[in-house]
PDB file of N, CA and C in Angstrom:
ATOM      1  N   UNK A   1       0.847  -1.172   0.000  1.00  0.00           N
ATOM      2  CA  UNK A   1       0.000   0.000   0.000  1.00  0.00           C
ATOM      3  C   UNK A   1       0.892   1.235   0.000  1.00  0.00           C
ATOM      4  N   UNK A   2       0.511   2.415  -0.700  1.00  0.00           N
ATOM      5  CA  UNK A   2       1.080   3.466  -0.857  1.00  0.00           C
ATOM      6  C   UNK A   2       0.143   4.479  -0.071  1.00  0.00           C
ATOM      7  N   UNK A   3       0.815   5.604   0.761  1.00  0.00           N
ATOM      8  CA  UNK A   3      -0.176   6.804   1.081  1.00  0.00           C
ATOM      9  C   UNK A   3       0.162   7.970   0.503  1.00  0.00           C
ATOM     10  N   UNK A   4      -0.494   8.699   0.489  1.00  0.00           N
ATOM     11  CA  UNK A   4      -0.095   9.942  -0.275  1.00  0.00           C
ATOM     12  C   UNK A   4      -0.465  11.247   0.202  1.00  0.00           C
ATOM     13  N   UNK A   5       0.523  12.078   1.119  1.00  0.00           N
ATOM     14  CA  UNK A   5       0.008  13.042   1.389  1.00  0.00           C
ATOM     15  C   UNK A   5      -0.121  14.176   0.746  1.00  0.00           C
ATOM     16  N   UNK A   6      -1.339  15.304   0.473  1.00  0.00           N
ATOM     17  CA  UNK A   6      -1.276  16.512   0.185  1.00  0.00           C
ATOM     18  C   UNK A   6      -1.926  17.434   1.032  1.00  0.00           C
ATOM     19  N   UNK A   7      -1.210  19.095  -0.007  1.00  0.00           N
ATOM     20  CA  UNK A   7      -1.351  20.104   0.663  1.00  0.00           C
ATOM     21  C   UNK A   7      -1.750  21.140  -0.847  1.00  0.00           C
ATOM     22  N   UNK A   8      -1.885  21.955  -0.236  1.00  0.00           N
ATOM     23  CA  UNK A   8      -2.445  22.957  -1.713  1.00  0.00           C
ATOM     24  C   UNK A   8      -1.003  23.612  -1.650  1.00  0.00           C
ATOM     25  N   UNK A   9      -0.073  23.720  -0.677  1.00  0.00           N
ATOM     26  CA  UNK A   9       1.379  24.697  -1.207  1.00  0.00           C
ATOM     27  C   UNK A   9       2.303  23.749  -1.392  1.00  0.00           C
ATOM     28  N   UNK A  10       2.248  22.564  -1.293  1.00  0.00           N
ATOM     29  CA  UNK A  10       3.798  21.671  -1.420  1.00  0.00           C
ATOM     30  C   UNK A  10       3.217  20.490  -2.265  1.00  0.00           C
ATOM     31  N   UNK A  11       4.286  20.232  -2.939  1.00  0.00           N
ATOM     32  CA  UNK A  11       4.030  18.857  -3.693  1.00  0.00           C
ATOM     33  C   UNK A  11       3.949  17.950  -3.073  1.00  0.00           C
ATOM     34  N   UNK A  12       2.596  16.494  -3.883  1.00  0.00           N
ATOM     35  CA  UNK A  12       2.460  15.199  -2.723  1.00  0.00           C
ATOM     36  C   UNK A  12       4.085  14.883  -2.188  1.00  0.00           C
ATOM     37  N   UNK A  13       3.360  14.123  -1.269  1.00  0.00           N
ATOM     38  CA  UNK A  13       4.214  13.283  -0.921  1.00  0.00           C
ATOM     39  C   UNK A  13       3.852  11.668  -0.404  1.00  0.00           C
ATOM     40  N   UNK A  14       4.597  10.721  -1.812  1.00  0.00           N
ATOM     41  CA  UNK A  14       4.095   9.597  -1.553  1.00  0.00           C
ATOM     42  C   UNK A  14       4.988   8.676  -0.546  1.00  0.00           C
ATOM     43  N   UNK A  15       4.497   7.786   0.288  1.00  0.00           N
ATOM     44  CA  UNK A  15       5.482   6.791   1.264  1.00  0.00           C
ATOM     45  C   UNK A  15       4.655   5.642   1.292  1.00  0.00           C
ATOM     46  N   UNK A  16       5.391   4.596   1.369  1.00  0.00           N
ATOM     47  CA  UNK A  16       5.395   3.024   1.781  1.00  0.00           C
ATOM     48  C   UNK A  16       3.904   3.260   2.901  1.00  0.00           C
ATOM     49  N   UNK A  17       3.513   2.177   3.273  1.00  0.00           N
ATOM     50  CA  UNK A  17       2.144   2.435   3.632  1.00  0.00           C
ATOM     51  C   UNK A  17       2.511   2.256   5.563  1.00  0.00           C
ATOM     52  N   UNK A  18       3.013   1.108   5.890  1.00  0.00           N
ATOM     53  CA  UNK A  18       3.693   1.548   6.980  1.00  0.00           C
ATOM     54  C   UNK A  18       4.316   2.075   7.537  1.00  0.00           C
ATOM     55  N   UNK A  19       4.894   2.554   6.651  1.00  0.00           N
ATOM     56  CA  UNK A  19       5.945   3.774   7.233  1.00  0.00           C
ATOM     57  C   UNK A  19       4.828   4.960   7.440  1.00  0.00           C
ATOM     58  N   UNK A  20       4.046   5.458   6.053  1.00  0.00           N
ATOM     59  CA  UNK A  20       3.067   6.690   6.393  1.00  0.00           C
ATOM     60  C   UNK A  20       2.337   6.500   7.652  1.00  0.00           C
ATOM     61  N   UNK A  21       1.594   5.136   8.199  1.00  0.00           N
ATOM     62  CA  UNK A  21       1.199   4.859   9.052  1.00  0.00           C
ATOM     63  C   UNK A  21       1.845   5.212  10.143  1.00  0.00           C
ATOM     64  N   UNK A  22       2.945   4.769  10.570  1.00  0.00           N
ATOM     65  CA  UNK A  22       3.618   5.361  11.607  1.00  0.00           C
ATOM     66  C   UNK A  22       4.351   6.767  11.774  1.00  0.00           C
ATOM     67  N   UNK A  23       4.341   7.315  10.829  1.00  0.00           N
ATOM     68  CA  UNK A  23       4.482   8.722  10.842  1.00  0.00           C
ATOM     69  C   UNK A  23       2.904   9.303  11.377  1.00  0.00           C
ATOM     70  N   UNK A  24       1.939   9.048  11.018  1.00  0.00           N
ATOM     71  CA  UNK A  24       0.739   9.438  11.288  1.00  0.00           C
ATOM     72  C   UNK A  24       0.228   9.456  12.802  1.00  0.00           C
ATOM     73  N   UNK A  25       0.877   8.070  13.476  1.00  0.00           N
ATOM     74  CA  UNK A  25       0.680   7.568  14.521  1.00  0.00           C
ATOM     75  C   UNK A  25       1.814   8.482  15.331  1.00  0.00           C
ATOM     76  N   UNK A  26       2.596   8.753  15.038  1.00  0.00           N
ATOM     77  CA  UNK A  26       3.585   9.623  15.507  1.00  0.00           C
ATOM     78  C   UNK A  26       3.174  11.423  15.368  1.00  0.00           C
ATOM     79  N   UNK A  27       2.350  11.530  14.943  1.00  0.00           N
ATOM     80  CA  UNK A  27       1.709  12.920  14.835  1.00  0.00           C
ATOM     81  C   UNK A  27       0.438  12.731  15.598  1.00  0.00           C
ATOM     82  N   UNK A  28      -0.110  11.984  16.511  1.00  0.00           N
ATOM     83  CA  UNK A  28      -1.419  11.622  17.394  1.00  0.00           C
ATOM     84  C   UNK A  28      -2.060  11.307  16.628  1.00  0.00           C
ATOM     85  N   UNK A  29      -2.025  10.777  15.038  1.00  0.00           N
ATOM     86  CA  UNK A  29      -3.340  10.651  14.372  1.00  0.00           C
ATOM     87  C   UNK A  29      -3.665   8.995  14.467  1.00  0.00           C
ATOM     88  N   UNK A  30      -5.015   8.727  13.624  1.00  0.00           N
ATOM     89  CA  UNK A  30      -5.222   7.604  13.503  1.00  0.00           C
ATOM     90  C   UNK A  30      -5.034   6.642  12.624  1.00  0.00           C
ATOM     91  N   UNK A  31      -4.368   5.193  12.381  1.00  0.00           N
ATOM     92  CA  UNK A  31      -4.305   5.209  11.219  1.00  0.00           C
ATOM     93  C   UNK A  31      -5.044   5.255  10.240  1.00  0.00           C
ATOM     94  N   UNK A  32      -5.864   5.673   9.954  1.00  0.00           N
ATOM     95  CA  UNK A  32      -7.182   5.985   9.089  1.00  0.00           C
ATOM     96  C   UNK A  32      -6.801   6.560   8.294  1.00  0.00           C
ATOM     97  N   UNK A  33      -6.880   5.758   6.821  1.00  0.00           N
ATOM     98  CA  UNK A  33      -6.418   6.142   5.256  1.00  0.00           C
ATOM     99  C   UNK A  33      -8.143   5.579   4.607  1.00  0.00           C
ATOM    100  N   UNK A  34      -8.414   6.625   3.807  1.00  0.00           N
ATOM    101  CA  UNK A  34      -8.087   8.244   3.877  1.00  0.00           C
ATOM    102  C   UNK A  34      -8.276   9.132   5.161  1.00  0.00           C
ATOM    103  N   UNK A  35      -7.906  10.231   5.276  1.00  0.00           N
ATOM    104  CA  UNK A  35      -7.361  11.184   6.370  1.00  0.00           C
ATOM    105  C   UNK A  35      -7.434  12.208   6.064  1.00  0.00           C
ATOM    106  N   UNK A  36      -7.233  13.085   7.175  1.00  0.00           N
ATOM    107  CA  UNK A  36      -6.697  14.830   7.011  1.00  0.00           C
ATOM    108  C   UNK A  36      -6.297  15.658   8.055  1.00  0.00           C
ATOM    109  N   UNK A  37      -5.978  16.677   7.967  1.00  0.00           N
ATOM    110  CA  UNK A  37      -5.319  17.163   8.855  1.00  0.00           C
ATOM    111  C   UNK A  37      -6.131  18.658   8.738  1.00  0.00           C
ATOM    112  N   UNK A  38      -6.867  19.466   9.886  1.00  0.00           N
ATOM    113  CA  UNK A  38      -7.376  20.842   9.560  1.00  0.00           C
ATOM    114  C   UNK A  38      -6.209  21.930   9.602  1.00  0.00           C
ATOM    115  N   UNK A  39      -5.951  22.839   8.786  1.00  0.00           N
ATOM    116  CA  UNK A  39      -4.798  23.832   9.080  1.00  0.00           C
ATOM    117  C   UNK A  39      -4.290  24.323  10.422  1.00  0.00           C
ATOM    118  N   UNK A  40      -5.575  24.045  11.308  1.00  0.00           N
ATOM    119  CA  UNK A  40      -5.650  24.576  12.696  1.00  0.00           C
ATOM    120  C   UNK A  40      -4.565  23.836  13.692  1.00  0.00           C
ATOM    121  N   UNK A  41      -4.509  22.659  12.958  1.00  0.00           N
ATOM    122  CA  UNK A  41      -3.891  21.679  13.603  1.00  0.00           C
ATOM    123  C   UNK A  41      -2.634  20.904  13.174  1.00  0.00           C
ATOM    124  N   UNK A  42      -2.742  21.545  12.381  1.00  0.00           N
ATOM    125  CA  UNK A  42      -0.892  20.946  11.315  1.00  0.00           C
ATOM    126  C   UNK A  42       0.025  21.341  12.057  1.00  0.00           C
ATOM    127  N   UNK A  43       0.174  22.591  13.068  1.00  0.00           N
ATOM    128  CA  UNK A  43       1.192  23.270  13.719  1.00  0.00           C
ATOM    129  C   UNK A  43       1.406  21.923  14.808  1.00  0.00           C
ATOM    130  N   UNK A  44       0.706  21.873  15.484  1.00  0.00           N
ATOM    131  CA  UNK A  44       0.435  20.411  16.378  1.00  0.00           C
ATOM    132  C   UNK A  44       1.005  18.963  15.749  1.00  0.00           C
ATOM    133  N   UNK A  45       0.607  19.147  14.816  1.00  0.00           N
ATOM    134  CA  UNK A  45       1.135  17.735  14.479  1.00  0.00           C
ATOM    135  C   UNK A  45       2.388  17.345  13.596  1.00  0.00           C
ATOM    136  N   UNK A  46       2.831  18.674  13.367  1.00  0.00           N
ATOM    137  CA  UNK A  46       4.644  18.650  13.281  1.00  0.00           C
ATOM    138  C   UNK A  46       4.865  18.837  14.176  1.00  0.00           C
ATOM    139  N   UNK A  47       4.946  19.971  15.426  1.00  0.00           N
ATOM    140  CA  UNK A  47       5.571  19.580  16.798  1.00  0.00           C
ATOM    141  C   UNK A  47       5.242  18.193  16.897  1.00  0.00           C
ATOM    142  N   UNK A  48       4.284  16.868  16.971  1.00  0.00           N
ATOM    143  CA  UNK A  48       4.277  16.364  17.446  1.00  0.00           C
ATOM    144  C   UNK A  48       5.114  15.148  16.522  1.00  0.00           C
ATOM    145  N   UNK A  49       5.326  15.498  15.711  1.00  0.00           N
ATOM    146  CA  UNK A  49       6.122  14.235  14.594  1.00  0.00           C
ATOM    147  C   UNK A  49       7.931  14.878  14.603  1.00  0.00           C
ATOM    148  N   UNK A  50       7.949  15.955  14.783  1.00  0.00           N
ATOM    149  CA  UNK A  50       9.464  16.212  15.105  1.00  0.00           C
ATOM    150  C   UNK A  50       9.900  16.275  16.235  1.00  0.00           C
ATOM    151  N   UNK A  51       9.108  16.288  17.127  1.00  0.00           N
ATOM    152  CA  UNK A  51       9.866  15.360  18.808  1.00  0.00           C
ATOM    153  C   UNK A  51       9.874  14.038  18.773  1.00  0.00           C
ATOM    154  N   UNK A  52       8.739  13.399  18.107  1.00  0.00           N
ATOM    155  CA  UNK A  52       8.801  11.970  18.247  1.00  0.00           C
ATOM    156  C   UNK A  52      10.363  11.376  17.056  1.00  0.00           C
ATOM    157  N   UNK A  53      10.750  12.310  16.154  1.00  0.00           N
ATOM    158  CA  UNK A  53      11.339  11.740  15.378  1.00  0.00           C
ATOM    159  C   UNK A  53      13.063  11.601  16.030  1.00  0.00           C
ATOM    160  N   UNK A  54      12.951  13.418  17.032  1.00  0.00           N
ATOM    161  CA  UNK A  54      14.389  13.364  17.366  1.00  0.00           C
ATOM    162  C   UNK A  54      14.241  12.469  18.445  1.00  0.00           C
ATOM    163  N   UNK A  55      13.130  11.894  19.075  1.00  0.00           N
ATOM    164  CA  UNK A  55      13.443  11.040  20.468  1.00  0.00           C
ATOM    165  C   UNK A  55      13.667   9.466  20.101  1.00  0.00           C
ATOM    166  N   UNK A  56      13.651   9.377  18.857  1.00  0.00           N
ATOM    167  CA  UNK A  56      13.487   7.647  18.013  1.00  0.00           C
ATOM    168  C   UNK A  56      15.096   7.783  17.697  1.00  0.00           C
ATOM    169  N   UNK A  57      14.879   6.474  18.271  1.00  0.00           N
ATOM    170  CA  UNK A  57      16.804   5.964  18.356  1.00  0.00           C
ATOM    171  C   UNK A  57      17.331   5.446  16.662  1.00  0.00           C
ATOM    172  N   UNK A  58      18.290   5.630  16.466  1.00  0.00           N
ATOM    173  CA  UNK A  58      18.964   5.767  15.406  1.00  0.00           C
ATOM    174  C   UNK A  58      19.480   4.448  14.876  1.00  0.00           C
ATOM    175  N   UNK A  59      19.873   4.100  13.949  1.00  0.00           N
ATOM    176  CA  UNK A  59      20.150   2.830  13.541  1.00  0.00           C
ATOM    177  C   UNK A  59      21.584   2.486  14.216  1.00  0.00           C
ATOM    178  N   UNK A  60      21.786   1.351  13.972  1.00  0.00           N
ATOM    179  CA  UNK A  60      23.413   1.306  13.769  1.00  0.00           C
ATOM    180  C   UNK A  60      23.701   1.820  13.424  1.00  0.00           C
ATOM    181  N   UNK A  61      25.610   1.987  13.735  1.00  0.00           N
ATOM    182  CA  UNK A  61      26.311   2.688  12.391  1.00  0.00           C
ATOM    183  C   UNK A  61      26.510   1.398  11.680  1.00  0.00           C
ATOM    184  N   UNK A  62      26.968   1.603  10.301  1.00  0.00           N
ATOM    185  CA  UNK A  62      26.956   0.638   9.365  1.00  0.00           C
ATOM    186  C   UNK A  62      28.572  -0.059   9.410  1.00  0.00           C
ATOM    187  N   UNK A  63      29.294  -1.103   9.462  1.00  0.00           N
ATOM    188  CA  UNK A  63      30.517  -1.322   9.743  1.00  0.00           C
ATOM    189  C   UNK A  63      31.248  -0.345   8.372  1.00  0.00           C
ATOM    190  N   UNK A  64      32.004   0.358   8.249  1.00  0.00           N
ATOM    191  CA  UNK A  64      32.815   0.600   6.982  1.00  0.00           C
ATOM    192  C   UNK A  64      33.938  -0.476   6.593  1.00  0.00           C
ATOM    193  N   UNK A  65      34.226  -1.542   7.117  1.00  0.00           N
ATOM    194  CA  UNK A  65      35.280  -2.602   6.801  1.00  0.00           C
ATOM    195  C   UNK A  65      34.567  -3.839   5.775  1.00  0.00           C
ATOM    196  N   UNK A  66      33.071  -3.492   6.502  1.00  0.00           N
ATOM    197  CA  UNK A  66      32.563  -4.287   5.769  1.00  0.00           C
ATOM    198  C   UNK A  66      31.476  -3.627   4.475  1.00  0.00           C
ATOM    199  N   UNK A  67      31.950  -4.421   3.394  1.00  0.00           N
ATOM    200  CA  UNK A  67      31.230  -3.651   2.054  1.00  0.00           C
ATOM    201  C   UNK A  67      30.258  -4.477   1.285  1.00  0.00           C
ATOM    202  N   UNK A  68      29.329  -5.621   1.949  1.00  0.00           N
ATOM    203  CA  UNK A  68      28.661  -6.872   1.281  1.00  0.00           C
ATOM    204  C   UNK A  68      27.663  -5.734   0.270  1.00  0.00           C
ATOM    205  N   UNK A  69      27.691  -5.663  -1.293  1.00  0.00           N
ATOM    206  CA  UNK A  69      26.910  -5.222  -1.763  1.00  0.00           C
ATOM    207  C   UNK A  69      24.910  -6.033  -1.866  1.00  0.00           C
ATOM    208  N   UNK A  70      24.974  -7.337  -1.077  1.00  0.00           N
ATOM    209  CA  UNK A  70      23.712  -7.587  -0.840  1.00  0.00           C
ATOM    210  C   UNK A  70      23.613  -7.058   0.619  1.00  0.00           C
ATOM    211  N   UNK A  71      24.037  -6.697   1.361  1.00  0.00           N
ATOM    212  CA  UNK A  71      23.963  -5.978   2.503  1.00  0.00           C
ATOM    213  C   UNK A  71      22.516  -4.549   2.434  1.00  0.00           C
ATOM    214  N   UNK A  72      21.227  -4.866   3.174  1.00  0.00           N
ATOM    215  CA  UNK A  72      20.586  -3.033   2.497  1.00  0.00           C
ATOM    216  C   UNK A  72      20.994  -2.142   4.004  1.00  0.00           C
ATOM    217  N   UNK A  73      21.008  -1.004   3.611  1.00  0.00           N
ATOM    218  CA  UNK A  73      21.394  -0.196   4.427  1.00  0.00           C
ATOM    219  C   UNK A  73      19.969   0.143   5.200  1.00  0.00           C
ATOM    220  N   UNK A  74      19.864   0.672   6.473  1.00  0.00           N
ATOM    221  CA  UNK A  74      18.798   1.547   7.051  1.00  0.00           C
ATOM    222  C   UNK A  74      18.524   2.452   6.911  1.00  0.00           C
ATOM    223  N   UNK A  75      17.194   2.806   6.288  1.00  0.00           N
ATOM    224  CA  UNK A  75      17.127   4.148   6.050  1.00  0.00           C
ATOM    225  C   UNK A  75      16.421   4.736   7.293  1.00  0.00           C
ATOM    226  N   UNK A  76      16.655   5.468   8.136  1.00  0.00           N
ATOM    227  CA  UNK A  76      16.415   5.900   9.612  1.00  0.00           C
ATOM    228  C   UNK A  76      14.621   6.430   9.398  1.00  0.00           C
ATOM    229  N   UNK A  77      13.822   6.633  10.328  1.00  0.00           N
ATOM    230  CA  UNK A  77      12.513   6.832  10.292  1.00  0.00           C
ATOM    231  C   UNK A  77      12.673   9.130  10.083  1.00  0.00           C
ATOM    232  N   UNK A  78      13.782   9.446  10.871  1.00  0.00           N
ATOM    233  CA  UNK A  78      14.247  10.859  10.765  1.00  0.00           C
ATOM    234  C   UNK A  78      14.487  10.882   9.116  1.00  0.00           C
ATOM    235  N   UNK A  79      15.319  10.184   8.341  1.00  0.00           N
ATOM    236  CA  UNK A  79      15.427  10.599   6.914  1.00  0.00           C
ATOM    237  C   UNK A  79      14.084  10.199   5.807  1.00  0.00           C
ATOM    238  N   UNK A  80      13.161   9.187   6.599  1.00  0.00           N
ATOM    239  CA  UNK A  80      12.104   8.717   6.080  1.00  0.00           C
ATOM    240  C   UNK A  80      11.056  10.320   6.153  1.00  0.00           C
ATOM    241  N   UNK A  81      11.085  10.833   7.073  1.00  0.00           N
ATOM    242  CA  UNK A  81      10.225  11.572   7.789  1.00  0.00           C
ATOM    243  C   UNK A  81      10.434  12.971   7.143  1.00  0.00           C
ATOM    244  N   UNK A  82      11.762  13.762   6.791  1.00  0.00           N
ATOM    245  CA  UNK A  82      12.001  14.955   6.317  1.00  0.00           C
ATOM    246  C   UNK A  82      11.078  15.226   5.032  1.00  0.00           C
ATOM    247  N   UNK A  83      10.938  14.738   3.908  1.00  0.00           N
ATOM    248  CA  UNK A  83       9.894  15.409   2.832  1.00  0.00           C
ATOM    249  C   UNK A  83       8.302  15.603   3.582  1.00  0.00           C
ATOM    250  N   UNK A  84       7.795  14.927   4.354  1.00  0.00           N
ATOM    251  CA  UNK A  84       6.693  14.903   5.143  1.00  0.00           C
ATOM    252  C   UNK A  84       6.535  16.503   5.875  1.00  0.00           C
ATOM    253  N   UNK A  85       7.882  16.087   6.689  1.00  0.00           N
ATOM    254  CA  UNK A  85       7.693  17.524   8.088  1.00  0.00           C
ATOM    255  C   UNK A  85       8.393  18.472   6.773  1.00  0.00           C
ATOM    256  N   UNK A  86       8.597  18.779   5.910  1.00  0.00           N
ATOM    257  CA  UNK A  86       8.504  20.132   4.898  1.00  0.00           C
ATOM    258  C   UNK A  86       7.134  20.592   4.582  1.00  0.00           C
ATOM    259  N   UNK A  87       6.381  19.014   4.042  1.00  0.00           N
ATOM    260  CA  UNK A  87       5.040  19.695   3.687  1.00  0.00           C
ATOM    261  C   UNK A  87       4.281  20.294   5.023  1.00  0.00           C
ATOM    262  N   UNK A  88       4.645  19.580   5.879  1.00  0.00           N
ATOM    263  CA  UNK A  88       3.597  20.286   7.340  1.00  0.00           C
ATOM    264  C   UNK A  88       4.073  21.420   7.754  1.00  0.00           C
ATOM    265  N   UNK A  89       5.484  21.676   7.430  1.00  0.00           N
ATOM    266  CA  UNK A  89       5.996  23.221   7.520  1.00  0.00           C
ATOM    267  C   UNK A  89       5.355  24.150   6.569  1.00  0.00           C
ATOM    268  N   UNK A  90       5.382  23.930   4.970  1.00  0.00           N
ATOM    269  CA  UNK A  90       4.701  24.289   4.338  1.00  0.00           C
ATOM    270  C   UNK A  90       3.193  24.722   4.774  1.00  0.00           C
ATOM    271  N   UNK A  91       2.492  23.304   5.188  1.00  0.00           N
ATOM    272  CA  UNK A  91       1.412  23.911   5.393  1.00  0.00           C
ATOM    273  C   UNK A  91       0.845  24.823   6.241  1.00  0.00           C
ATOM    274  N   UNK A  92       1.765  24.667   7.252  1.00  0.00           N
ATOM    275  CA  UNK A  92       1.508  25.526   8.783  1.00  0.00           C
ATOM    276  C   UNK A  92       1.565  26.797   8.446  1.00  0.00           C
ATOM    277  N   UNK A  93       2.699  27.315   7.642  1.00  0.00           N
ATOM    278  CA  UNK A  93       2.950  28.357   6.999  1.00  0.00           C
ATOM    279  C   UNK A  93       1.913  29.262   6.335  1.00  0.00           C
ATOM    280  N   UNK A  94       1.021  28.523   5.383  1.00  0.00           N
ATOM    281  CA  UNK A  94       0.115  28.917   4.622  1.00  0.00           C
ATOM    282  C   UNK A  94      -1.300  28.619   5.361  1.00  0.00           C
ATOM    283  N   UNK A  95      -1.302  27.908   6.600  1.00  0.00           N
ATOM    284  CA  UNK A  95      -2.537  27.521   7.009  1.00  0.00           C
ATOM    285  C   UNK A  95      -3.730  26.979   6.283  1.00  0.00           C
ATOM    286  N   UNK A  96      -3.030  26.084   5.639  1.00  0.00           N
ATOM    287  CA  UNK A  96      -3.403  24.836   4.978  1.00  0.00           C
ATOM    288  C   UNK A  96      -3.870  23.451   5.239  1.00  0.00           C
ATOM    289  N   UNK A  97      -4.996  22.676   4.963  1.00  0.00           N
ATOM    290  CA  UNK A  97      -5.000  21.570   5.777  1.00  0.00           C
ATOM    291  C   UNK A  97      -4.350  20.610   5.247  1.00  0.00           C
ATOM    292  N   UNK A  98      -4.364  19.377   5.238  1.00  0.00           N
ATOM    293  CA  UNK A  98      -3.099  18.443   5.282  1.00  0.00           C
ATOM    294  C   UNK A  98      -4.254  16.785   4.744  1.00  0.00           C
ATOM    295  N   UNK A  99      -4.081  16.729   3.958  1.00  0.00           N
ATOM    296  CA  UNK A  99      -5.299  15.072   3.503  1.00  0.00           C
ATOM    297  C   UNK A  99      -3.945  14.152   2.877  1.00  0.00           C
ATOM    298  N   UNK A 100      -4.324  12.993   3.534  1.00  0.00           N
ATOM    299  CA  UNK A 100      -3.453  11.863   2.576  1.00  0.00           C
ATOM    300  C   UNK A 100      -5.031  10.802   2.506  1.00  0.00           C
ATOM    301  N   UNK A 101      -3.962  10.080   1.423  1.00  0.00           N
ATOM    302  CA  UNK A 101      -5.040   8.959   0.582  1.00  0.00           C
ATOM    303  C   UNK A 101      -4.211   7.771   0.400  1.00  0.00           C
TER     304      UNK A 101
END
């Protein structure tokens, strides 16, 4: 499953369906696809997705000795999360509401 968030000032933004899920869940929401967010409340729910993101523990570091090219790397839930908390900056900005699908 894919989710897809929009805003009327920032371009979608599409993510993996669990991952959007837990970003969502990490902003107090529910997972309930489809969704939205009222402008009133986007300010709220980036504070509440960029504390939860800096308080989420970080991956390993990756060994550098070791180079297995079937090896996948982690992509951290903080680098998962940055195109997201732009659009909610975006939107907060413009007081915009916030719908994914």
């Amino acid at each position: 499953m894919l989710v897809t968030f929009t805003t009327d000032t920032h371009a979608d933004i599409t993510m993996f369906g669990d991952v959007a899920l837990a970003m969502l869940k990490m902003m107090g929401h529910s997972k309930t696809v489809p969704g939205a967010i009222l402008a009133v409340d986007v300010p709220m729910a980036l504070d509440r997705l960029t504390t939860a993101i800096s308080t989420e523990q970080s991956p390993s570091p990756v060994d550098d000795d070791v180079e297995d090219e079937d090896e996948e790397l982690m992509v951290s839930m903080a680098d998962r999360a940055l195109p997201l908390i732009e659009l909610l900056t975006a939107a907060a900005k413009a007081e915009c509401n916030v719908m994914w699908k």
